[in-house]
PDB file of N, CA and C in Angstrom:
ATOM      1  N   UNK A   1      53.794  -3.685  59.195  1.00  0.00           N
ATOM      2  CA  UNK A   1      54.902  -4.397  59.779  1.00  0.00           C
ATOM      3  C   UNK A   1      55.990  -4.570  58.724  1.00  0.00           C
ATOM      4  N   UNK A   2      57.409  -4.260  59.055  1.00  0.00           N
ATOM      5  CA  UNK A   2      58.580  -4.798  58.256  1.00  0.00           C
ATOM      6  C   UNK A   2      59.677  -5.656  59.106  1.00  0.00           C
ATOM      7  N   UNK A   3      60.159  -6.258  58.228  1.00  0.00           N
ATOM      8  CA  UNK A   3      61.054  -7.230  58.958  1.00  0.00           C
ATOM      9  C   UNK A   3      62.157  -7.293  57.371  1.00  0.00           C
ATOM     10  N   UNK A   4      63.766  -6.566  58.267  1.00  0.00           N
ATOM     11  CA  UNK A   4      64.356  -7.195  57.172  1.00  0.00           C
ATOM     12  C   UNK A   4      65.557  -7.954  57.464  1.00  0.00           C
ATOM     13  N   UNK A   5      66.044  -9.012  57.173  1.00  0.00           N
ATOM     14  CA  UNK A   5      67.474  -9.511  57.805  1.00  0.00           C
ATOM     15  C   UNK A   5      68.278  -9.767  56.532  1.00  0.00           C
ATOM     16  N   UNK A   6      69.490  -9.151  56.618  1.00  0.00           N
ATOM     17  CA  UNK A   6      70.703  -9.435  55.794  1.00  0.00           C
ATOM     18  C   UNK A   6      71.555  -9.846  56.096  1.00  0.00           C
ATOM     19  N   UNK A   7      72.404 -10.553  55.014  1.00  0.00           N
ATOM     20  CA  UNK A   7      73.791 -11.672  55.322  1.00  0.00           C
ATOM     21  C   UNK A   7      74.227 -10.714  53.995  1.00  0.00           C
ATOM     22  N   UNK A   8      75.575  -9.879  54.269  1.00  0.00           N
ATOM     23  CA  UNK A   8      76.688  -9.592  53.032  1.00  0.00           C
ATOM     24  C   UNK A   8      75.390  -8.549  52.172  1.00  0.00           C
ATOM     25  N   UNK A   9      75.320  -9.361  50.784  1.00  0.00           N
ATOM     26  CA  UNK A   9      74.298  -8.865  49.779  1.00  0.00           C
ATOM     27  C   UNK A   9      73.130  -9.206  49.195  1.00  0.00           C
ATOM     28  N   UNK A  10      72.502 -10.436  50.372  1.00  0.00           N
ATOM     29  CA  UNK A  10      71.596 -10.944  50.277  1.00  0.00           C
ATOM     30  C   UNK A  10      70.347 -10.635  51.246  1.00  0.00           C
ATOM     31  N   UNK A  11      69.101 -10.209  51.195  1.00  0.00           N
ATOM     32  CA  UNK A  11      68.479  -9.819  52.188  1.00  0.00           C
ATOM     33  C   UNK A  11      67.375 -10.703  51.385  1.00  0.00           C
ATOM     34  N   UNK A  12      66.372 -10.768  53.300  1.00  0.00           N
ATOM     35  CA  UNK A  12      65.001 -11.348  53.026  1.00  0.00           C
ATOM     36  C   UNK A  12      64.205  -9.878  53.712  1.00  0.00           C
ATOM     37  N   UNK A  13      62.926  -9.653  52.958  1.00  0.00           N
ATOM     38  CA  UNK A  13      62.013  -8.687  53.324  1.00  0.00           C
ATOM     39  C   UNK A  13      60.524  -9.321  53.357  1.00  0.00           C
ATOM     40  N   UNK A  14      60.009  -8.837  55.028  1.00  0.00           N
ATOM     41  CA  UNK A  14      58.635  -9.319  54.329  1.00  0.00           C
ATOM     42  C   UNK A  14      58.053  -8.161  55.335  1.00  0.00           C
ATOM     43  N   UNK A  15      57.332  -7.782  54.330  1.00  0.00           N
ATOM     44  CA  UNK A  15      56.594  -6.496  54.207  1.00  0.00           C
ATOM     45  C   UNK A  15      54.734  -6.650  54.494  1.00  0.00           C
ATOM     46  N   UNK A  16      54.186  -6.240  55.324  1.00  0.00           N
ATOM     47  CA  UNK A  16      52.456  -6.115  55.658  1.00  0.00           C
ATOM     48  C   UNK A  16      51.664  -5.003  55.647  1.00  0.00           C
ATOM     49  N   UNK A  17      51.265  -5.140  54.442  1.00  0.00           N
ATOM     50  CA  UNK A  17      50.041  -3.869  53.841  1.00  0.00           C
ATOM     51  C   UNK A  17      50.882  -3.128  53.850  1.00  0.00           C
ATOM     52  N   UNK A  18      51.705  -2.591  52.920  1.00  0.00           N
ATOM     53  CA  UNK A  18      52.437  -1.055  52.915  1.00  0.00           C
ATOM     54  C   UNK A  18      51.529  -0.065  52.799  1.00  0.00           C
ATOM     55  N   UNK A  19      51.759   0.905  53.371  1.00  0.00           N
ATOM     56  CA  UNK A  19      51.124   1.965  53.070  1.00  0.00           C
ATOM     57  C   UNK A  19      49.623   1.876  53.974  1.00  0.00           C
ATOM     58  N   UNK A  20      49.357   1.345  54.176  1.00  0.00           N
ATOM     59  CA  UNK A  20      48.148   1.112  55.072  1.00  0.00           C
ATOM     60  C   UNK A  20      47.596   2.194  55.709  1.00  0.00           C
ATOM     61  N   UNK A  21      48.346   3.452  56.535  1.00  0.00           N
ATOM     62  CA  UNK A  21      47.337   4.473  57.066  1.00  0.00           C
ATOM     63  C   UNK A  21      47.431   5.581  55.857  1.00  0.00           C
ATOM     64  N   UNK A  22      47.609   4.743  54.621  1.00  0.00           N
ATOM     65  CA  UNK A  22      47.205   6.250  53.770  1.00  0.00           C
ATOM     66  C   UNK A  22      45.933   6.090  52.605  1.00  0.00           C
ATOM     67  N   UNK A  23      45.530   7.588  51.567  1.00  0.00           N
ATOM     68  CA  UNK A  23      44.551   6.899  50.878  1.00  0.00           C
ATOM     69  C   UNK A  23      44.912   5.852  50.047  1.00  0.00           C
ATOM     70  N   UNK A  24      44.178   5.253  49.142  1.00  0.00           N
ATOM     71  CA  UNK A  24      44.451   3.892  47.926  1.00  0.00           C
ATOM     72  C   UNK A  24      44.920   4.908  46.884  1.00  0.00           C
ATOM     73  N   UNK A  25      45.091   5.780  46.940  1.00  0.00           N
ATOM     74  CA  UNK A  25      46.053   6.151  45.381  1.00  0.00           C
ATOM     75  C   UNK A  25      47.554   6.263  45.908  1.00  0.00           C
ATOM     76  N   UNK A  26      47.704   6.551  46.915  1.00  0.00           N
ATOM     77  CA  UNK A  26      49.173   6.887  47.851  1.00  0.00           C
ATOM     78  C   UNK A  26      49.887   5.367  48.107  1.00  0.00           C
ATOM     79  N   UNK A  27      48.669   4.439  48.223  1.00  0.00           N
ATOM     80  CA  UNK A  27      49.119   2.801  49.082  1.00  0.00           C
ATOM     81  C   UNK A  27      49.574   2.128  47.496  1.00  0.00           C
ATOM     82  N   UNK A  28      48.482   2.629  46.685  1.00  0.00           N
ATOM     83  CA  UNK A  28      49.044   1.766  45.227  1.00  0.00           C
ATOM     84  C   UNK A  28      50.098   2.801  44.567  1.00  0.00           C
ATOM     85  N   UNK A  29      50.826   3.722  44.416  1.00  0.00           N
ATOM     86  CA  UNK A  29      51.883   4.472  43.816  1.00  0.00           C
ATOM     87  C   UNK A  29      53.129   4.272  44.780  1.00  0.00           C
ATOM     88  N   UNK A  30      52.998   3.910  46.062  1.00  0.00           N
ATOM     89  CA  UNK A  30      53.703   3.443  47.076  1.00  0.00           C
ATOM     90  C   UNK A  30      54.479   1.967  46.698  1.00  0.00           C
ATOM     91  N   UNK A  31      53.519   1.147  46.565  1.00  0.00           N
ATOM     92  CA  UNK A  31      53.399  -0.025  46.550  1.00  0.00           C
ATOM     93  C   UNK A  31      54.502  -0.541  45.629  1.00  0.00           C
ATOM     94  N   UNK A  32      53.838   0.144  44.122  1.00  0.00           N
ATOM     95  CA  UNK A  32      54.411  -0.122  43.234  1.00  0.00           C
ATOM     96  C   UNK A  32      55.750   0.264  42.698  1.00  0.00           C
ATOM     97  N   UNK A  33      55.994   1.243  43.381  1.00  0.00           N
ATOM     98  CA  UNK A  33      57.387   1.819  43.555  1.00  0.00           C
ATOM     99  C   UNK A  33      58.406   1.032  44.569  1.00  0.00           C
ATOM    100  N   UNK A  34      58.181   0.904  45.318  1.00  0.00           N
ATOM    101  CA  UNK A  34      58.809   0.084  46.007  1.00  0.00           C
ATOM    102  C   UNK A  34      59.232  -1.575  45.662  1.00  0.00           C
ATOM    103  N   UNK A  35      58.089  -2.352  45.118  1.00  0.00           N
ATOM    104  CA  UNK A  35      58.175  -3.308  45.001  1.00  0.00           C
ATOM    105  C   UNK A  35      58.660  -3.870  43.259  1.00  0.00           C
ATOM    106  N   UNK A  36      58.759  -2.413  42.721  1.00  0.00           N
ATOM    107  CA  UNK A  36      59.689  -2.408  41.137  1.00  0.00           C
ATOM    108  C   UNK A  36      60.691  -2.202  41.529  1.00  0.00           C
ATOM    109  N   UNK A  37      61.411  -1.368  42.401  1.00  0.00           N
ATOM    110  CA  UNK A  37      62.692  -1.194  43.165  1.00  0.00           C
ATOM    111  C   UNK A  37      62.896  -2.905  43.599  1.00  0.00           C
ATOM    112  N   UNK A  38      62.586  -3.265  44.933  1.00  0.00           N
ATOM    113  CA  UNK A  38      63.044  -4.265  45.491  1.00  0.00           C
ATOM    114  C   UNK A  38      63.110  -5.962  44.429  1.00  0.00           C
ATOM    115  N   UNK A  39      62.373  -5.701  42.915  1.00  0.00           N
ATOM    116  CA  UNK A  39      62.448  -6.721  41.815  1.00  0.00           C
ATOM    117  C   UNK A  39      63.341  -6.525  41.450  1.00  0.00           C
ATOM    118  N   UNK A  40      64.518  -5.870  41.970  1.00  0.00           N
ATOM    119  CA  UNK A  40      65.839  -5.483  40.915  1.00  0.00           C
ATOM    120  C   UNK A  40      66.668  -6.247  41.537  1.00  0.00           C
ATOM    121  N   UNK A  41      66.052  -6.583  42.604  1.00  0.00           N
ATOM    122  CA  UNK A  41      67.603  -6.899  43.583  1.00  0.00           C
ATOM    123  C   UNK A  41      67.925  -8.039  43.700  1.00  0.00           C
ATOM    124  N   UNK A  42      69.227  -8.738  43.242  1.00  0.00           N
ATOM    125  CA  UNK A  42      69.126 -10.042  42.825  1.00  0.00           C
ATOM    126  C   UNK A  42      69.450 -10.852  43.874  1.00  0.00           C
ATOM    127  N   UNK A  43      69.304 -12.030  44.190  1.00  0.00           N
ATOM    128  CA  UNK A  43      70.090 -13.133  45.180  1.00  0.00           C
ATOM    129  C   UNK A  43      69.096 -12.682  46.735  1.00  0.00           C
ATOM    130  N   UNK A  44      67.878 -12.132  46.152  1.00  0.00           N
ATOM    131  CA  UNK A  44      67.381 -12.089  47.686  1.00  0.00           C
ATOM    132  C   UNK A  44      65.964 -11.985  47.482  1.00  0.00           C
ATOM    133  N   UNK A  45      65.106 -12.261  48.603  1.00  0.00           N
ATOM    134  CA  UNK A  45      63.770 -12.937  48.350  1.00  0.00           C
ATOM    135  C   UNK A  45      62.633 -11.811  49.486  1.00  0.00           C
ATOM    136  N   UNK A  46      61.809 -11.464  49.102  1.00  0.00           N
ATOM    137  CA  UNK A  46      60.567 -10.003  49.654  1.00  0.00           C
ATOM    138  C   UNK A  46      59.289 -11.062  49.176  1.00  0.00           C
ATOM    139  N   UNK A  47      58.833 -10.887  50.636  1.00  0.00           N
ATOM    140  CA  UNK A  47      57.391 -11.376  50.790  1.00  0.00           C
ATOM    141  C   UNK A  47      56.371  -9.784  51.464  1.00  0.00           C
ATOM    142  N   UNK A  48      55.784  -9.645  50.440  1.00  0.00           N
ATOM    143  CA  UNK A  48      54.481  -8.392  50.453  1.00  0.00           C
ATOM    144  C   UNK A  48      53.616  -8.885  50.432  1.00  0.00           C
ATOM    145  N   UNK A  49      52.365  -8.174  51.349  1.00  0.00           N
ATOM    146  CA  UNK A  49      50.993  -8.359  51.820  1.00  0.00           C
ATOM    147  C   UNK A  49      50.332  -6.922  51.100  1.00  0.00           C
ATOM    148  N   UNK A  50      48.984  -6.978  50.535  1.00  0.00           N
ATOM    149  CA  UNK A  50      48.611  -6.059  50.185  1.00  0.00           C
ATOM    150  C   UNK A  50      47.272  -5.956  49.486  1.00  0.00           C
ATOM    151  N   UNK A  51      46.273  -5.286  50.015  1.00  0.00           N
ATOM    152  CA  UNK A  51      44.913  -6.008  49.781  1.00  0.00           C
ATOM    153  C   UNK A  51      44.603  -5.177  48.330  1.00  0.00           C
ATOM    154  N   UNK A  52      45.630  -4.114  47.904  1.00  0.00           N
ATOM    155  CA  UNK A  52      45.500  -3.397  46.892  1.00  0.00           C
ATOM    156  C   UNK A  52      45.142  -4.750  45.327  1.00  0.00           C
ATOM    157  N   UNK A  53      44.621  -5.007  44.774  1.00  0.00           N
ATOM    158  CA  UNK A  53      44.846  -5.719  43.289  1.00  0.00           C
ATOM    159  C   UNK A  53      45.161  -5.460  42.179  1.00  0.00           C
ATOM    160  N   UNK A  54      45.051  -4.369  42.407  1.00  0.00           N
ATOM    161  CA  UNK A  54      45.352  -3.333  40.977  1.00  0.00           C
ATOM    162  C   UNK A  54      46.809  -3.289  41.046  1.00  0.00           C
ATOM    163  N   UNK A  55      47.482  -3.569  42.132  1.00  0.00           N
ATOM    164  CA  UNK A  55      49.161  -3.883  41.535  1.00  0.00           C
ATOM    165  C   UNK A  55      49.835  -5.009  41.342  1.00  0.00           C
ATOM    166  N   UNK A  56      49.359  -5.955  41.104  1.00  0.00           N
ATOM    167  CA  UNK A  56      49.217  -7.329  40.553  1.00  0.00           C
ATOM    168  C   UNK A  56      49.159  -7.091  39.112  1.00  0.00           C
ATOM    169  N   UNK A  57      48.335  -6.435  38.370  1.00  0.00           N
ATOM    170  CA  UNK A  57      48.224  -6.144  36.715  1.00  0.00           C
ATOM    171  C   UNK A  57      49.368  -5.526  36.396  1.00  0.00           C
ATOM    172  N   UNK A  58      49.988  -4.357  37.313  1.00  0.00           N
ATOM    173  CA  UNK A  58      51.325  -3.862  36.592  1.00  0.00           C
ATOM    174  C   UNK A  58      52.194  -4.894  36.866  1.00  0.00           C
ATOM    175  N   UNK A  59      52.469  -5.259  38.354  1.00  0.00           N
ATOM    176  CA  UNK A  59      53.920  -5.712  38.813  1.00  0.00           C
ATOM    177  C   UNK A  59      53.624  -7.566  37.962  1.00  0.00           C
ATOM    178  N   UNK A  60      52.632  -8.108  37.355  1.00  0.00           N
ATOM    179  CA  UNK A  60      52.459  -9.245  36.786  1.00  0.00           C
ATOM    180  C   UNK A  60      53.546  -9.109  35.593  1.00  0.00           C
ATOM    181  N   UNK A  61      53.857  -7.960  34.798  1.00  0.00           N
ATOM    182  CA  UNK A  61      54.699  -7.696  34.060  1.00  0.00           C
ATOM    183  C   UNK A  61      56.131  -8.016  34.065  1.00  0.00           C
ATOM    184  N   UNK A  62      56.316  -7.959  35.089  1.00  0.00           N
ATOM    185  CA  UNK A  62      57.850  -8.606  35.565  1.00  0.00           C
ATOM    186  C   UNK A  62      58.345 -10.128  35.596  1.00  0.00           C
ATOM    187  N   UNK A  63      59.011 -10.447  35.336  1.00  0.00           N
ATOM    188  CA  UNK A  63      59.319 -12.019  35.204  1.00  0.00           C
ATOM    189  C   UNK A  63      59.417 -12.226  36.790  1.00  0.00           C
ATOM    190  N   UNK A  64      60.323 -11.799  37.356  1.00  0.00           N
ATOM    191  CA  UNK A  64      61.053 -12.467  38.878  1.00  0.00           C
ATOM    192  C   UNK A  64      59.935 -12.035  40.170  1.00  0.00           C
ATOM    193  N   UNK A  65      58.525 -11.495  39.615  1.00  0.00           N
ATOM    194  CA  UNK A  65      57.601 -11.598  40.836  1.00  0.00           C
ATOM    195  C   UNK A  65      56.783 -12.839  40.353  1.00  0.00           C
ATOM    196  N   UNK A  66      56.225 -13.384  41.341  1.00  0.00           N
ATOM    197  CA  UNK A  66      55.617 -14.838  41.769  1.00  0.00           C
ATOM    198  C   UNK A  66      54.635 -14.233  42.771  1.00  0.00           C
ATOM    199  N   UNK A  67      53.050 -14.229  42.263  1.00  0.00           N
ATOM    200  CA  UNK A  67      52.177 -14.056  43.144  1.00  0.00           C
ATOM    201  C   UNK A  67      51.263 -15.071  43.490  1.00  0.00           C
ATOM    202  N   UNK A  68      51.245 -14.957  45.196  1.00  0.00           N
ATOM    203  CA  UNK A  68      50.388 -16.278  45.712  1.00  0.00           C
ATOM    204  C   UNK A  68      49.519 -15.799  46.698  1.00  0.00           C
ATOM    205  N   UNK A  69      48.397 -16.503  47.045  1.00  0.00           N
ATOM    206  CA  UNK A  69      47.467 -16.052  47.636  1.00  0.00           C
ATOM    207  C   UNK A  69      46.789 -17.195  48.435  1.00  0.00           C
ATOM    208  N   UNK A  70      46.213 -16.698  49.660  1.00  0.00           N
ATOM    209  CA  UNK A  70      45.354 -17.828  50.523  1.00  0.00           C
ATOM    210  C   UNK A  70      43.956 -17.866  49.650  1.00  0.00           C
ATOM    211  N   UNK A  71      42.844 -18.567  49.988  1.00  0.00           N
ATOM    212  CA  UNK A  71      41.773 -18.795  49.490  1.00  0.00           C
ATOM    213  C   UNK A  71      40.885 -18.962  50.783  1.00  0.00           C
ATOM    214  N   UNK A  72      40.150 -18.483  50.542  1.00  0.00           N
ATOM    215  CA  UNK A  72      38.638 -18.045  51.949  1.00  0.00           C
ATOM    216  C   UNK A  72      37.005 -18.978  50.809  1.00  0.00           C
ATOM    217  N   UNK A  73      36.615 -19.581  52.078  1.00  0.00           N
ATOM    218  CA  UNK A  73      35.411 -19.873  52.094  1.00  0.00           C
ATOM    219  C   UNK A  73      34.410 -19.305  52.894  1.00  0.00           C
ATOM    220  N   UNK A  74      33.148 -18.822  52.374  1.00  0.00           N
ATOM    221  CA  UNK A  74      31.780 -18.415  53.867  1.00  0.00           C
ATOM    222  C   UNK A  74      30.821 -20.174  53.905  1.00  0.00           C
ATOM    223  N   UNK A  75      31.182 -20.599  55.137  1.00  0.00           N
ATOM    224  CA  UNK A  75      30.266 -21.625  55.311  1.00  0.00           C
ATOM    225  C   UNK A  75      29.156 -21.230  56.774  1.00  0.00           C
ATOM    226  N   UNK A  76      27.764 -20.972  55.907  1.00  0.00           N
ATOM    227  CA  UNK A  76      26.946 -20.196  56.956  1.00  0.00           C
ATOM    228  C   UNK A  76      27.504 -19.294  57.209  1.00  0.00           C
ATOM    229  N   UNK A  77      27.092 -18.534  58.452  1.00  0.00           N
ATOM    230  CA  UNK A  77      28.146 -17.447  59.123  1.00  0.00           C
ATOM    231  C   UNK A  77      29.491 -17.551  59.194  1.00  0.00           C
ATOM    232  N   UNK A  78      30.299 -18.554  58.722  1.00  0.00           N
ATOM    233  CA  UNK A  78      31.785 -18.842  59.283  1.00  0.00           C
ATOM    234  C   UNK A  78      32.640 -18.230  58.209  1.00  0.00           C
ATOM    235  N   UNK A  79      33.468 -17.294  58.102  1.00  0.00           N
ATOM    236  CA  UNK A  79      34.574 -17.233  57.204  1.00  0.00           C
ATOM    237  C   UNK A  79      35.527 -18.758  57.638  1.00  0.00           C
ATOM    238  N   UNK A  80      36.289 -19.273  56.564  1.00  0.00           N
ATOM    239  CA  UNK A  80      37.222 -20.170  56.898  1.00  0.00           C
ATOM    240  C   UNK A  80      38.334 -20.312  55.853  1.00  0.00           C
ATOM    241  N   UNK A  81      39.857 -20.102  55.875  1.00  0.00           N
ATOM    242  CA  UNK A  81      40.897 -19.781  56.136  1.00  0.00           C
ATOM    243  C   UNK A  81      41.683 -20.878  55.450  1.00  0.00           C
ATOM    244  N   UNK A  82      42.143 -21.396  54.087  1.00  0.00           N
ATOM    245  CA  UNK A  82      42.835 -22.424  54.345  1.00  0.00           C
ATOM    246  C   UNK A  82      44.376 -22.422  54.703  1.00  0.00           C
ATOM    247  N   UNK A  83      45.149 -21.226  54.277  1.00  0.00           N
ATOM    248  CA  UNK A  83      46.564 -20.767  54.763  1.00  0.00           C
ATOM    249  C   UNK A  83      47.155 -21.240  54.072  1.00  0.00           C
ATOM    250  N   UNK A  84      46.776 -21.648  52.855  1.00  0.00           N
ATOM    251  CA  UNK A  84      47.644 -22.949  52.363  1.00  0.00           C
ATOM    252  C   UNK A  84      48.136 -21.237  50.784  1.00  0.00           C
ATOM    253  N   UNK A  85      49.008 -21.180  50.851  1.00  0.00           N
ATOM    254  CA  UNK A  85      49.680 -20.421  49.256  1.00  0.00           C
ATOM    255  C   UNK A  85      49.503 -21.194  48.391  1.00  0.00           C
ATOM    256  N   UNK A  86      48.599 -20.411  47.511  1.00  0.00           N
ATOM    257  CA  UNK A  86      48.348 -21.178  46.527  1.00  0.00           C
ATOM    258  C   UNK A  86      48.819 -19.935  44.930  1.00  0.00           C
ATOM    259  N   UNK A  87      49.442 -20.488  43.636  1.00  0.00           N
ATOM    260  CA  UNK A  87      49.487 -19.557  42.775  1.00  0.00           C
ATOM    261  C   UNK A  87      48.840 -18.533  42.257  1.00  0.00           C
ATOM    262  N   UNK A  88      49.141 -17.178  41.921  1.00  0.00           N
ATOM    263  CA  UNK A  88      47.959 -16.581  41.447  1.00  0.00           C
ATOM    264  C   UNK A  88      47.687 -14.893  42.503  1.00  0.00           C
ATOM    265  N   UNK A  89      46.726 -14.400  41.947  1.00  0.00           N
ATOM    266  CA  UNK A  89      46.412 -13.628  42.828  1.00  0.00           C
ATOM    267  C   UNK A  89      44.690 -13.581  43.401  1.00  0.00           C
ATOM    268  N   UNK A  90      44.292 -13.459  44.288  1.00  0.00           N
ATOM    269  CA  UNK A  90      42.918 -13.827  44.753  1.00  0.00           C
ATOM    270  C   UNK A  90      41.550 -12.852  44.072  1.00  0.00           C
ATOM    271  N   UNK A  91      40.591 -13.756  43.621  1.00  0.00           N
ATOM    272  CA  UNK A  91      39.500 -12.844  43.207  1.00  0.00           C
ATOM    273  C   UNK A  91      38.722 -13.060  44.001  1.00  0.00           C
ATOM    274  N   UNK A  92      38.895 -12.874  45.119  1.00  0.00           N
ATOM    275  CA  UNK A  92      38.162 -13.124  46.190  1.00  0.00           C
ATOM    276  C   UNK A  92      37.809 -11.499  46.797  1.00  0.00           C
ATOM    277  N   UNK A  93      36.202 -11.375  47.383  1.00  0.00           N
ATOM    278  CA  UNK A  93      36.168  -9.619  47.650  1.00  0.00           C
ATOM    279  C   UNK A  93      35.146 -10.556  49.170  1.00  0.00           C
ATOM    280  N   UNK A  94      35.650  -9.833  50.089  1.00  0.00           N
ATOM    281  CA  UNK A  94      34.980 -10.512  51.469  1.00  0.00           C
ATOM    282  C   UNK A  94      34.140  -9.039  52.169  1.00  0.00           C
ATOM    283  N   UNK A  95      35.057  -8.325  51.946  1.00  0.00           N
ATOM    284  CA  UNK A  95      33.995  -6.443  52.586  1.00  0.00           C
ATOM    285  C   UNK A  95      32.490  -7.016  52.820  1.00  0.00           C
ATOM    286  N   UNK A  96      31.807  -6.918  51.372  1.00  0.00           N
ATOM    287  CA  UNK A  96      30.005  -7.110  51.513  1.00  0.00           C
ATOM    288  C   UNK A  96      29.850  -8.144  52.579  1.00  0.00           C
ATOM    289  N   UNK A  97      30.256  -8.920  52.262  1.00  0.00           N
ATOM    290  CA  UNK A  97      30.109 -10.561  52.992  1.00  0.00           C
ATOM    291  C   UNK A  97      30.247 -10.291  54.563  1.00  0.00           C
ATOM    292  N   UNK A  98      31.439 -10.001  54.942  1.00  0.00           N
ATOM    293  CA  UNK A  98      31.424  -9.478  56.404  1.00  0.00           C
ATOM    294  C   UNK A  98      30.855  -8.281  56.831  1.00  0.00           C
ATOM    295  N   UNK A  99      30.581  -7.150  56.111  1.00  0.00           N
ATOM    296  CA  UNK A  99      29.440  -5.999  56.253  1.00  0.00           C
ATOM    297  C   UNK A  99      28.045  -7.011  56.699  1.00  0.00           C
ATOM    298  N   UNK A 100      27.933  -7.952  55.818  1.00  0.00           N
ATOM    299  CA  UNK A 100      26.226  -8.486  55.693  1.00  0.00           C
ATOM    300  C   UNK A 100      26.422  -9.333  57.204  1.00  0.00           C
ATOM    301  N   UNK A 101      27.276 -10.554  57.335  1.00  0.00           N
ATOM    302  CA  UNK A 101      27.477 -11.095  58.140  1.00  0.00           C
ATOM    303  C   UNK A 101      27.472 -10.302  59.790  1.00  0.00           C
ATOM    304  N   UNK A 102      27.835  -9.065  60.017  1.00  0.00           N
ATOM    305  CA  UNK A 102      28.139  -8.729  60.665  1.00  0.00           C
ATOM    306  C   UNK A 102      27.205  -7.628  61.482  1.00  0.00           C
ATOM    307  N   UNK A 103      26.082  -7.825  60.298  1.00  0.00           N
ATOM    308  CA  UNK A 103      24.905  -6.828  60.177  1.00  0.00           C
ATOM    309  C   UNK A 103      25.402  -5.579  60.571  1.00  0.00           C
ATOM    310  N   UNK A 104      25.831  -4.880  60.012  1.00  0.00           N
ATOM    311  CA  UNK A 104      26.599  -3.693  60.277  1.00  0.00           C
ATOM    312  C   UNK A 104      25.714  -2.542  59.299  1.00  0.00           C
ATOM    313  N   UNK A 105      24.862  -3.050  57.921  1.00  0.00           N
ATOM    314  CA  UNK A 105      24.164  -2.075  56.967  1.00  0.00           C
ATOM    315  C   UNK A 105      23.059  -1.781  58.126  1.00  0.00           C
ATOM    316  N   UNK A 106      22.381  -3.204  58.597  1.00  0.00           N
ATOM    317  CA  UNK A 106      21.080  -3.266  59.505  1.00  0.00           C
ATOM    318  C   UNK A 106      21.293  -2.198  60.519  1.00  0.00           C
ATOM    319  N   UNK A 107      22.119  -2.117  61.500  1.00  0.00           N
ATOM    320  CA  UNK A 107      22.583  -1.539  62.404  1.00  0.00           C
ATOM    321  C   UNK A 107      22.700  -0.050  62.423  1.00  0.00           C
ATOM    322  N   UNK A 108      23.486   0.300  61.019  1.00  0.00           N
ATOM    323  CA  UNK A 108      23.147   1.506  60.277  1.00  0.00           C
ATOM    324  C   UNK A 108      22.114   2.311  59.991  1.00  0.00           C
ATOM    325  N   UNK A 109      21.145   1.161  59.467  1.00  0.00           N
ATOM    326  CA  UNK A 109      20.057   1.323  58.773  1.00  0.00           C
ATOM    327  C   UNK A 109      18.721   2.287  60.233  1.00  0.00           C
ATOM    328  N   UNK A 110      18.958   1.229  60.734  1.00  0.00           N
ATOM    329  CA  UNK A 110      18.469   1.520  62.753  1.00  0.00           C
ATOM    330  C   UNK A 110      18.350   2.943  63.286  1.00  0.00           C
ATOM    331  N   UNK A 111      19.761   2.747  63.269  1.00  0.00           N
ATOM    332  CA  UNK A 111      20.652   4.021  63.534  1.00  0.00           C
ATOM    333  C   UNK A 111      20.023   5.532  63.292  1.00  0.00           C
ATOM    334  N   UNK A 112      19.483   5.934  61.816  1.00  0.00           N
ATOM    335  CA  UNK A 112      19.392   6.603  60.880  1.00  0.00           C
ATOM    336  C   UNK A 112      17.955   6.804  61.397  1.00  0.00           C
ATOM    337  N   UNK A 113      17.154   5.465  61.181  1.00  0.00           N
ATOM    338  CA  UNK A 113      15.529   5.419  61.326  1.00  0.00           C
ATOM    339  C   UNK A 113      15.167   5.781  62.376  1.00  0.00           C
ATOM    340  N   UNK A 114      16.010   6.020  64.055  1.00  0.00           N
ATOM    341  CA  UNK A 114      15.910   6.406  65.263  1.00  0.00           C
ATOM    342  C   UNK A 114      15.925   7.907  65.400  1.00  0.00           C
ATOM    343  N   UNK A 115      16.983   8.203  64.338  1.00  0.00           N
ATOM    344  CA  UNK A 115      17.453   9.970  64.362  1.00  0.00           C
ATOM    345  C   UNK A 115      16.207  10.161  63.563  1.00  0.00           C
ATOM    346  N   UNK A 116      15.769   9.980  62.685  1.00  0.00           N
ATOM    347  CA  UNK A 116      14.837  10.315  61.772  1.00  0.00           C
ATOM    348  C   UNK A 116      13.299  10.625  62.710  1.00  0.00           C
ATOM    349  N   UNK A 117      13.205   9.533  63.480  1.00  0.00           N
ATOM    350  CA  UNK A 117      11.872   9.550  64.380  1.00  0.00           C
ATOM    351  C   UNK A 117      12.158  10.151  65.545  1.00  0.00           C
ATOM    352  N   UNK A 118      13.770  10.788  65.979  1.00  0.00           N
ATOM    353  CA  UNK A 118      13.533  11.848  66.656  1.00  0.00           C
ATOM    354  C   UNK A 118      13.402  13.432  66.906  1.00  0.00           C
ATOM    355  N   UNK A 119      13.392  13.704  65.375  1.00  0.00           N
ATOM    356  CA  UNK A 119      12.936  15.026  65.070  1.00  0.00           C
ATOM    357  C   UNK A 119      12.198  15.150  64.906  1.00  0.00           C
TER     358      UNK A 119
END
């Protein structure tokens, strides 16, 4: 998703998962190109989404980016959400957690052991 609105020479951008239907070397060389471009541009403000992390270590280099992030809890089965931006960038990795939660390895696992016992 993009959304951009301008007044004169001031624009707001907010940008969701760039690059998203491509591989992770294309989404992070993408990413980072773009969002070293759009750090140049003064008097106007870009909000990016991007589950990439590895462009957080380069683009951290820059003075005028400000990275913030939600924070996730697993209580029992529940993912939960606080929405709240908080500073920083997230070391948070949820994949396994919702793979496990979701029994999706088990399911797999099934899957495999059915084909196996039908040859």
């Amino acid at each position: 998703m993009a959304k951009i609105l301008q007044d004169n020479n001031r624009i707001v951008v907010v940008l969701d998962e760039l690059f998203s239907g491509t591989n992770v070397q294309d989404a992070y060389d993408g990413t980072l190109l773009i969002m070293d471009s759009l750090s140049q541009i003064k008097g106007s403000i870009f909000f990016i989404s991007t589950h990439i992390l590895e462009v957080a270590v380069e683009l951290n280099k820059l003075e005028n980016i400000d990275f913030r992030c939600f924070e996730s809890t697993v209580n029992e089965d529940n993912f939960k959400h606080d929405y709240i931006l908080k500073k920083g960038v997230t070391k948070e990795r949820m994949g396994l957690q919702i793979i496990e939660k979701e029994g999706i390895n088990e399911i797999l696992k099934l899957i495999i052991r059915n084909q196996k016992e039908d040859q």
